[in-house]
Protein backbone atom coordinates (compact mmCIF):
# COMPACT_ATOMS: atom_id res chain seq x y z
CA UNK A 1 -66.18 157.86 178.96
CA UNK A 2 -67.85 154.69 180.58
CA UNK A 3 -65.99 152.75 178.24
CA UNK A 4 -62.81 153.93 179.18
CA UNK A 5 -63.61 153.45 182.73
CA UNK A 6 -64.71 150.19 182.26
CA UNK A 7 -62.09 149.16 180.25
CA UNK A 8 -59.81 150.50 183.36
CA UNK A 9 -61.28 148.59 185.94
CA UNK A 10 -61.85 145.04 183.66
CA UNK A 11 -57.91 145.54 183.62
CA UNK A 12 -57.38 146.81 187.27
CA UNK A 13 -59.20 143.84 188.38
CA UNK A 14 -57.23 140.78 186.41
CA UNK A 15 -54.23 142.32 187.36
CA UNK A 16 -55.32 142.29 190.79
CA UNK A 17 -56.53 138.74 190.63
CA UNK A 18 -54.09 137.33 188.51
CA UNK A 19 -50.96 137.72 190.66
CA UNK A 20 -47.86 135.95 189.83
CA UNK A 21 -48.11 133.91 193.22
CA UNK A 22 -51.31 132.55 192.21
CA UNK A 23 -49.93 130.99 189.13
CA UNK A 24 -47.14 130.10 191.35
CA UNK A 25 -48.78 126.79 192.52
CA UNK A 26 -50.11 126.27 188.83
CA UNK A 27 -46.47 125.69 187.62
CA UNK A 28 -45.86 122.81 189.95
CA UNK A 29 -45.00 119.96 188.40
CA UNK A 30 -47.88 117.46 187.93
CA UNK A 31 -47.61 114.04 190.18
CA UNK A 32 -46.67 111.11 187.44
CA UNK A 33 -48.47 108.15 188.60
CA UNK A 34 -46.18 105.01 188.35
CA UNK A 35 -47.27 101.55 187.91
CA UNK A 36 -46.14 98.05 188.46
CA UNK A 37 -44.79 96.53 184.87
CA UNK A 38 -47.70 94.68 183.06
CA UNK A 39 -50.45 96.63 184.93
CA UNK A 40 -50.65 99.87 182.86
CA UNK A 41 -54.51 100.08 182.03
CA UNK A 42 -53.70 101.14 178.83
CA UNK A 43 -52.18 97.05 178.34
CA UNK A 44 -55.27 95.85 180.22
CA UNK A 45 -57.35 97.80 177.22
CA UNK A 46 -58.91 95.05 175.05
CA UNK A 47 -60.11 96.07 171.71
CA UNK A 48 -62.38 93.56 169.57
CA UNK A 49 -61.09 94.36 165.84
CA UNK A 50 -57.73 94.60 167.21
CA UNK A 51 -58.26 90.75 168.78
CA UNK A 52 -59.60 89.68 165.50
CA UNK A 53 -57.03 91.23 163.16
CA UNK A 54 -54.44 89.24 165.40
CA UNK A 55 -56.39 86.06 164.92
CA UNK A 56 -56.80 86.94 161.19
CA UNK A 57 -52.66 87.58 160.94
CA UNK A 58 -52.11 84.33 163.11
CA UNK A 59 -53.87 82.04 160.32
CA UNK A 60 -52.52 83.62 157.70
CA UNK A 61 -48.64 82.98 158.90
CA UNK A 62 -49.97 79.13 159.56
CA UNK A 63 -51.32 79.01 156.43
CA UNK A 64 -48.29 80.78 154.68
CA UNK A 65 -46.33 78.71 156.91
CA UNK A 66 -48.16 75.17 155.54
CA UNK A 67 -47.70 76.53 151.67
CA UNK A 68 -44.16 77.16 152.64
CA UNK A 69 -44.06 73.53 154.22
CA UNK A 70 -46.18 71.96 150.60
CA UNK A 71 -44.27 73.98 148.67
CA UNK A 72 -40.82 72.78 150.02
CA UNK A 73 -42.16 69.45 149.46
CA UNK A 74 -42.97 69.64 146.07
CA UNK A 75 -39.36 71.38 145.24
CA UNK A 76 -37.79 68.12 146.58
CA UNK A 77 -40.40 66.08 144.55
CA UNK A 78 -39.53 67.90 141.46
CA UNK A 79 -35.81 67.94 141.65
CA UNK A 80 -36.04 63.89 142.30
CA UNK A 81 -37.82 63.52 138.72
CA UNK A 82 -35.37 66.21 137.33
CA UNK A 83 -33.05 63.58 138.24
CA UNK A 84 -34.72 60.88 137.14
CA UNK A 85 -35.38 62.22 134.12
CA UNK A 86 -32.38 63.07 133.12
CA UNK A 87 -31.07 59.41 134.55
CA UNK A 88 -33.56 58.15 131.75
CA UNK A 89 -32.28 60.69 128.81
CA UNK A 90 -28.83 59.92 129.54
CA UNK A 91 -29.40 56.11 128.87
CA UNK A 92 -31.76 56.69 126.34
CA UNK A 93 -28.60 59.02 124.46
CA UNK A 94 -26.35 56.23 125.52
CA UNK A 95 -28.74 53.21 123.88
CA UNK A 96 -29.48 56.14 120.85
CA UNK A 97 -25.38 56.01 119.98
CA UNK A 98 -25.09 52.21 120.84
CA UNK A 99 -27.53 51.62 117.82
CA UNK A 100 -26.29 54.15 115.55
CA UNK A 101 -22.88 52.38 116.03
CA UNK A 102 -24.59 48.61 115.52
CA UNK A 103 -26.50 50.13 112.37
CA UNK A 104 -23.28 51.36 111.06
CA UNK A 105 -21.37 48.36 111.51
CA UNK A 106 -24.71 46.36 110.09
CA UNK A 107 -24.68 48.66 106.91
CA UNK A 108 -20.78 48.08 106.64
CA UNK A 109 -21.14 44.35 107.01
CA UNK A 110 -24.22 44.80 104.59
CA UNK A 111 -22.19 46.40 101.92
CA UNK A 112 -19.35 43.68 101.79
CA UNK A 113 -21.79 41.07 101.76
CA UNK A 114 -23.10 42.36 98.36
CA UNK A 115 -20.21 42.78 97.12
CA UNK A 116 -19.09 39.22 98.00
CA UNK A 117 -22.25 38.22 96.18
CA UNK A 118 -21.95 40.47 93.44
CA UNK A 119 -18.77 38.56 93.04
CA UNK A 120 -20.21 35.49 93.09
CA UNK A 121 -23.41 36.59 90.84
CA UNK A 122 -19.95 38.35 87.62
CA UNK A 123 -19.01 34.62 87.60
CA UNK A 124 -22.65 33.24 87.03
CA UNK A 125 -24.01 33.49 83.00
CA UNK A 126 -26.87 36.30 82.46
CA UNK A 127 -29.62 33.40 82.06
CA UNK A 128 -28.43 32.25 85.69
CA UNK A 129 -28.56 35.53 87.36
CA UNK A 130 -31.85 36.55 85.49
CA UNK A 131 -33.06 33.04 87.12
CA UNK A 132 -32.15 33.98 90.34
CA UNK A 133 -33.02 37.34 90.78
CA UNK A 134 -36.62 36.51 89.85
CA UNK A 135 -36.71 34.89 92.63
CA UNK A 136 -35.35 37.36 95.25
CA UNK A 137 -37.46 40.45 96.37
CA UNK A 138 -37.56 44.53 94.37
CA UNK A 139 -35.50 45.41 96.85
CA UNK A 140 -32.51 43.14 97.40
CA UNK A 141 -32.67 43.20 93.43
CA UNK A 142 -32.53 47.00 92.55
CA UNK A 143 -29.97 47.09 95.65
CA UNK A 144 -27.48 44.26 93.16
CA UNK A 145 -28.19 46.05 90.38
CA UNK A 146 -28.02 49.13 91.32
CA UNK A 147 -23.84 48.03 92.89
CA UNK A 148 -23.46 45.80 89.63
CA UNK A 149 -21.46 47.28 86.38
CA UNK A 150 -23.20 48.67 83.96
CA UNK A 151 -23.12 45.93 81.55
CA UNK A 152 -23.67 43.18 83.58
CA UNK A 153 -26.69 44.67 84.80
CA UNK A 154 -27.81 45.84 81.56
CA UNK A 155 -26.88 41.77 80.77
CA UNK A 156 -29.01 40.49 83.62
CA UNK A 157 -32.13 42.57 83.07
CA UNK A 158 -32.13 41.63 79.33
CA UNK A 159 -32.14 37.70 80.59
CA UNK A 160 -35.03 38.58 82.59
CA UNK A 161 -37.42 40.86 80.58
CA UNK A 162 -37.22 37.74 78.07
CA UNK A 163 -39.30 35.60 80.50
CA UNK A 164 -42.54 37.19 79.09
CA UNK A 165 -44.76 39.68 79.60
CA UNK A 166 -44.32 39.56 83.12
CA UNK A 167 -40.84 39.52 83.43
CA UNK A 168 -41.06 42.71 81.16
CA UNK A 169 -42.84 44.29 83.41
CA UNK A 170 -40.86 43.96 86.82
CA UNK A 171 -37.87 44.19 84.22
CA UNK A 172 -39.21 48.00 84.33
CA UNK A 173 -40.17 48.06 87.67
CA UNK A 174 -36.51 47.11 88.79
CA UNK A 175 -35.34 49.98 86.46
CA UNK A 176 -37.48 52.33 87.19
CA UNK A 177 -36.49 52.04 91.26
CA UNK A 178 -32.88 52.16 90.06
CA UNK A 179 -33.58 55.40 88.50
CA UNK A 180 -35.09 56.25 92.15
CA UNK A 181 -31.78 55.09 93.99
CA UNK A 182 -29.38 57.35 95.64
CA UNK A 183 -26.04 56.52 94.10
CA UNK A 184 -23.33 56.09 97.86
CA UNK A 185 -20.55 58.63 97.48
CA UNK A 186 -17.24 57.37 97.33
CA UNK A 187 -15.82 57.26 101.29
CA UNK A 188 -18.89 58.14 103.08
CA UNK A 189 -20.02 56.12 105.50
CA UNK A 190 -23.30 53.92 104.53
């Protein structure tokens, strides 16, 4: 039973306190304090870490800002020698196809000057040719002979290997770089 009683007057006495005009004045609204822009304390609050990570961002972006600058620099620098280089391999194509044309026309002029002298060497007797080929280097030789008929150079190399031992042996020489040579096709361009 003093329980119950003392329960009773525990809740007698809140409600007795605890009247709603006493939280009446509890519910007024709380007084906002205003301030002048740029003089809230919470601005005026200086952090150290905070300072330093905004000194830490601030030379990063001037140093991303310098690569950006070196890097800009070096794109120019590189597109100029692009240029330049290709400047250079466009003359060095042009100077490639100006030679390949002058070697043409030199191996064209080449070819009808041997066969003006092969001309030249049908109307000459096999002694006489023989003569004069010993005389001339392997190459311009196997180049005659290798242009010359058949016969006539079979004729000229007989002249020669009869000039001794020696001429018997370059007679063999010549004939074995014949054997070597790559006969031209007819119409293809030397």
């Amino acid at each position: 039973m003093v329980v119950l009683v003392g329960g009773l007057l525990y809740f007698g006495t809140t409600f007795a306190l605890l009247t709603p005009a006493h939280f009446a004045g509890a519910r007024a609204q709380p007084t906002v304090v205003r301030y002048a822009p740029g003089d809230d304390p919470s601005w005026r609050f200086r952090n150290p870490e905070f300072d330093q990570l905004v000194d830490e961002l601030r030379r990063e972006k001037d140093a991303l800002a310098l690569r950006q600058q070196e890097l800009q620099e070096l794109q120019t620098r590189l597109d100029a020698e692009r240029q330049e280089l290709n400047a250079a391999t466009q003359m060095v194509h042009q100077l490639q196809v100006q030679f390949d044309n002058s070697l043409i026309k030199f191996k064209a002029q080449e070819i009808e000057n041997l066969k003006k002298q092969l001309k030249v060497i049908a109307s000459m007797s096999p002694e006489g040719v023989a003569a004069m080929m010993n005389e001339m280097p392997d190459e311009d030789v196997v180049k005659l002979l290798s242009m010359m008929k058949a016969d006539e150079a079979g004729a000229a190399l007989d002249a020669m290997s009869r000039s001794g031992s020696a001429g018997a042996k370059r007679t063999a020489s010549l004939a074995e770089k014949m054997r070597r040579v790559v006969p031209a096709t007819p119409g293809a361009k030397p």
